[in-house]
Protein backbone atom coordinates (compact mmCIF):
# COMPACT_ATOMS: atom_id res chain seq x y z
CA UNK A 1 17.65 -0.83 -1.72
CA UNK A 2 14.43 -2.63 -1.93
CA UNK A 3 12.71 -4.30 -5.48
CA UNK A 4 9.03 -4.25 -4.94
CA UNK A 5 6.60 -6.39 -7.33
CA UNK A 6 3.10 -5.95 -7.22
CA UNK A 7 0.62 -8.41 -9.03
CA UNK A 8 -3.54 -9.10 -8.87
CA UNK A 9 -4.74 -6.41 -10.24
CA UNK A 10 -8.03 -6.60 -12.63
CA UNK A 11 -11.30 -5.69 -13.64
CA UNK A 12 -14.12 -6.20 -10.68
CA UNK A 13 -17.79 -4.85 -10.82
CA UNK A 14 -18.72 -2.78 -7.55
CA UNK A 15 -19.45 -4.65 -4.62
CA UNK A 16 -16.43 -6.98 -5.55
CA UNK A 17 -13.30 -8.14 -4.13
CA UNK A 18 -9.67 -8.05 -5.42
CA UNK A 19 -6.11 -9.04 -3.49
CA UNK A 20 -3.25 -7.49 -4.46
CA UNK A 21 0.14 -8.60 -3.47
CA UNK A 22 3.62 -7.23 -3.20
CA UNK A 23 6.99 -9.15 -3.43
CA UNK A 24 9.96 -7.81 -1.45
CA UNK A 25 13.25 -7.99 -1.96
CA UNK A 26 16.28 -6.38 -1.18
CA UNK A 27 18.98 -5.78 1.65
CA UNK A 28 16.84 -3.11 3.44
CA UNK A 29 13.64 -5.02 3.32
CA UNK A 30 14.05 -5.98 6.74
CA UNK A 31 14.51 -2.27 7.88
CA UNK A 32 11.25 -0.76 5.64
CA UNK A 33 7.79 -0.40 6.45
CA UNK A 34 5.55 -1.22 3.57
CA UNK A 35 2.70 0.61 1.96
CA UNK A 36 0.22 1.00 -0.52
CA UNK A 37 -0.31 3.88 -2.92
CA UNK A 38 -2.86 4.60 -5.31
CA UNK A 39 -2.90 6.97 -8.56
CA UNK A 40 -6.29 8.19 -10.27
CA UNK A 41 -5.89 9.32 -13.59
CA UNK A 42 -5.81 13.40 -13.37
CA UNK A 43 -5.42 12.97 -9.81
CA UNK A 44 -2.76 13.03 -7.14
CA UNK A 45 -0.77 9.69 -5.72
CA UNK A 46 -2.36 8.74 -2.17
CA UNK A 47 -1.51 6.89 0.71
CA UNK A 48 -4.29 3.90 0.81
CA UNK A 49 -2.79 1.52 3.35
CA UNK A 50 0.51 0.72 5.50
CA UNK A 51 1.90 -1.89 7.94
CA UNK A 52 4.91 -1.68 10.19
CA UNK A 53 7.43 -4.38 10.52
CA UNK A 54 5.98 -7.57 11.88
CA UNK A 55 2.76 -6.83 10.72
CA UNK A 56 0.95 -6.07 13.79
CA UNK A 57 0.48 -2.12 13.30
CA UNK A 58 -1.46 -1.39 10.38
CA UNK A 59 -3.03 1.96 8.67
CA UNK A 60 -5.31 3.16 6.24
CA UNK A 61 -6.73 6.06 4.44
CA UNK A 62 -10.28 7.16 5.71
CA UNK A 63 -11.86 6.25 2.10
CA UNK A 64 -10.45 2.93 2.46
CA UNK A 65 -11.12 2.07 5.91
CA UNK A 66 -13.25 -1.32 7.13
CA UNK A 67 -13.02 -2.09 3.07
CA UNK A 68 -9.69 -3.21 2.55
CA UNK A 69 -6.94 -5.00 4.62
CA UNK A 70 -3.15 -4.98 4.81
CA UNK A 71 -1.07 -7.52 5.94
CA UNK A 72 2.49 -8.78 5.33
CA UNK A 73 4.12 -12.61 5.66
CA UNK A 74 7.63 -11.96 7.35
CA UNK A 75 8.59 -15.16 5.84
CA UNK A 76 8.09 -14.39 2.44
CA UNK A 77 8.73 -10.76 3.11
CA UNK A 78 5.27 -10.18 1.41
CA UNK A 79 2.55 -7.77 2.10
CA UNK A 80 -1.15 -8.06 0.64
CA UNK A 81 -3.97 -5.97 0.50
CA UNK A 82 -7.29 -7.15 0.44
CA UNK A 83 -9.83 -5.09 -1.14
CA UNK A 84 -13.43 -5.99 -0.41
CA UNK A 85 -16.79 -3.97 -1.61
CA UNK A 86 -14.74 -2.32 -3.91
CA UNK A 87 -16.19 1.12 -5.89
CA UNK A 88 -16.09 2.71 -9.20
CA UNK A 89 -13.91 5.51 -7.11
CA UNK A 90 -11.21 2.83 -6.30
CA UNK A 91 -10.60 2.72 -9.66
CA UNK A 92 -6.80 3.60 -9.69
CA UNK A 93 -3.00 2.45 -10.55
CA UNK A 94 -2.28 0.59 -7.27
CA UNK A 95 1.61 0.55 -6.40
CA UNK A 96 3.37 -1.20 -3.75
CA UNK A 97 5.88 1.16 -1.82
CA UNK A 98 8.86 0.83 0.98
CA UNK A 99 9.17 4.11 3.15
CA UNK A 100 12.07 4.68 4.11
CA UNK A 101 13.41 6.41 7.95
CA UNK A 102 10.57 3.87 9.16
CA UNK A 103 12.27 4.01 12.67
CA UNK A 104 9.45 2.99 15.26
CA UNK A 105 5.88 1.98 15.47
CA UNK A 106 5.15 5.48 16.76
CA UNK A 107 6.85 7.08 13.97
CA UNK A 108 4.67 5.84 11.36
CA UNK A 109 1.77 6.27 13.46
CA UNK A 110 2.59 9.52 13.28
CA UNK A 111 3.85 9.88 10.14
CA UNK A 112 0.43 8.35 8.51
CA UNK A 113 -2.05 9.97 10.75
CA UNK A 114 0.10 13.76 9.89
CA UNK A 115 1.85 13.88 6.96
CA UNK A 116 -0.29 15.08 3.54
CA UNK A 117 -0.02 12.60 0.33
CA UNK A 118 3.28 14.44 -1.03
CA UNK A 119 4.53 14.01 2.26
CA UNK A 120 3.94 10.36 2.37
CA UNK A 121 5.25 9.90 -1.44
CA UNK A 122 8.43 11.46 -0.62
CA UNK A 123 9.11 8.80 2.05
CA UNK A 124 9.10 5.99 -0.35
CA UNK A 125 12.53 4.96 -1.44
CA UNK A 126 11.05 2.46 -3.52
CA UNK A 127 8.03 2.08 -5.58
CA UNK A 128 6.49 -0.82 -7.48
CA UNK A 129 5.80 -1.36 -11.17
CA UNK A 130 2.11 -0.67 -10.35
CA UNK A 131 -1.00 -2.56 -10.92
CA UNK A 132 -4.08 -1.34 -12.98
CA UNK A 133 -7.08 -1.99 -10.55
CA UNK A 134 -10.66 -0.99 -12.67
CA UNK A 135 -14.19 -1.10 -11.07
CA UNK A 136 -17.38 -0.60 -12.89
């Protein structure tokens, strides 16, 4: 099992930048691949960013892309995301997320590039408290 705490969320006018971070803990940390979800109100959860173990394969939803960055301290067994030029449509319930079966690299290559957003939610074996993230 994995406990997943996210914190940084807030209130940022558009053009901004927020960080959002995501403590890990648990035996099976070492064995999931970490993630971050996001959940409009009236709308359905997405898949906004993930990084496999060790940090060096990292992937993110087309809305998302050369705007934010994920990227996880092995040491701390603590992944961030860094969300620059942020827009109202960001707006969202941010939630940090382990998926689980994350076998290889090339699975979650895969898996990300493939599966649909219920897809990707049903891989989680562990979500987050969430964080509020609001941008006017």
């Amino acid at each position: 099992d994995v406990q997943l705490v996210e914190s940084g969320g807030g209130s940022v006018q558009a053009g901004g930048s927020l960080t959002l971070t995501c403590s890990a803990s648990g035996k099976a940390v070492d064995n999931a691949c970490l993630a971050w979800f996001r959940q409009a109100p009236g709308s359905q959860r997405e898949g906004v960013a993930a990084v496999y173990r060790g940090g060096d394969s990292t992937f993110y939803a087309d809305s998302v892309k050369g705007r934010f960055t994920i990227s996880q301290d092995n040491n701390k067994n603590t992944v961030y995301l860094q969300m620059n030029s942020l827009k109202p449509e960001d707006t969202a319930m941010y939630y940090c997320a382990a998926l689980r079966d994350c076998y290889s690299r090339a699975w979650l290559t895969s898996f990300w590039k493939d599966a649909n957003e219920t897809t990707k939610t049903w891989f989680v074996a562990s979500w987050g408290q969430g964080t509020q993230v609001t941008v006017s």
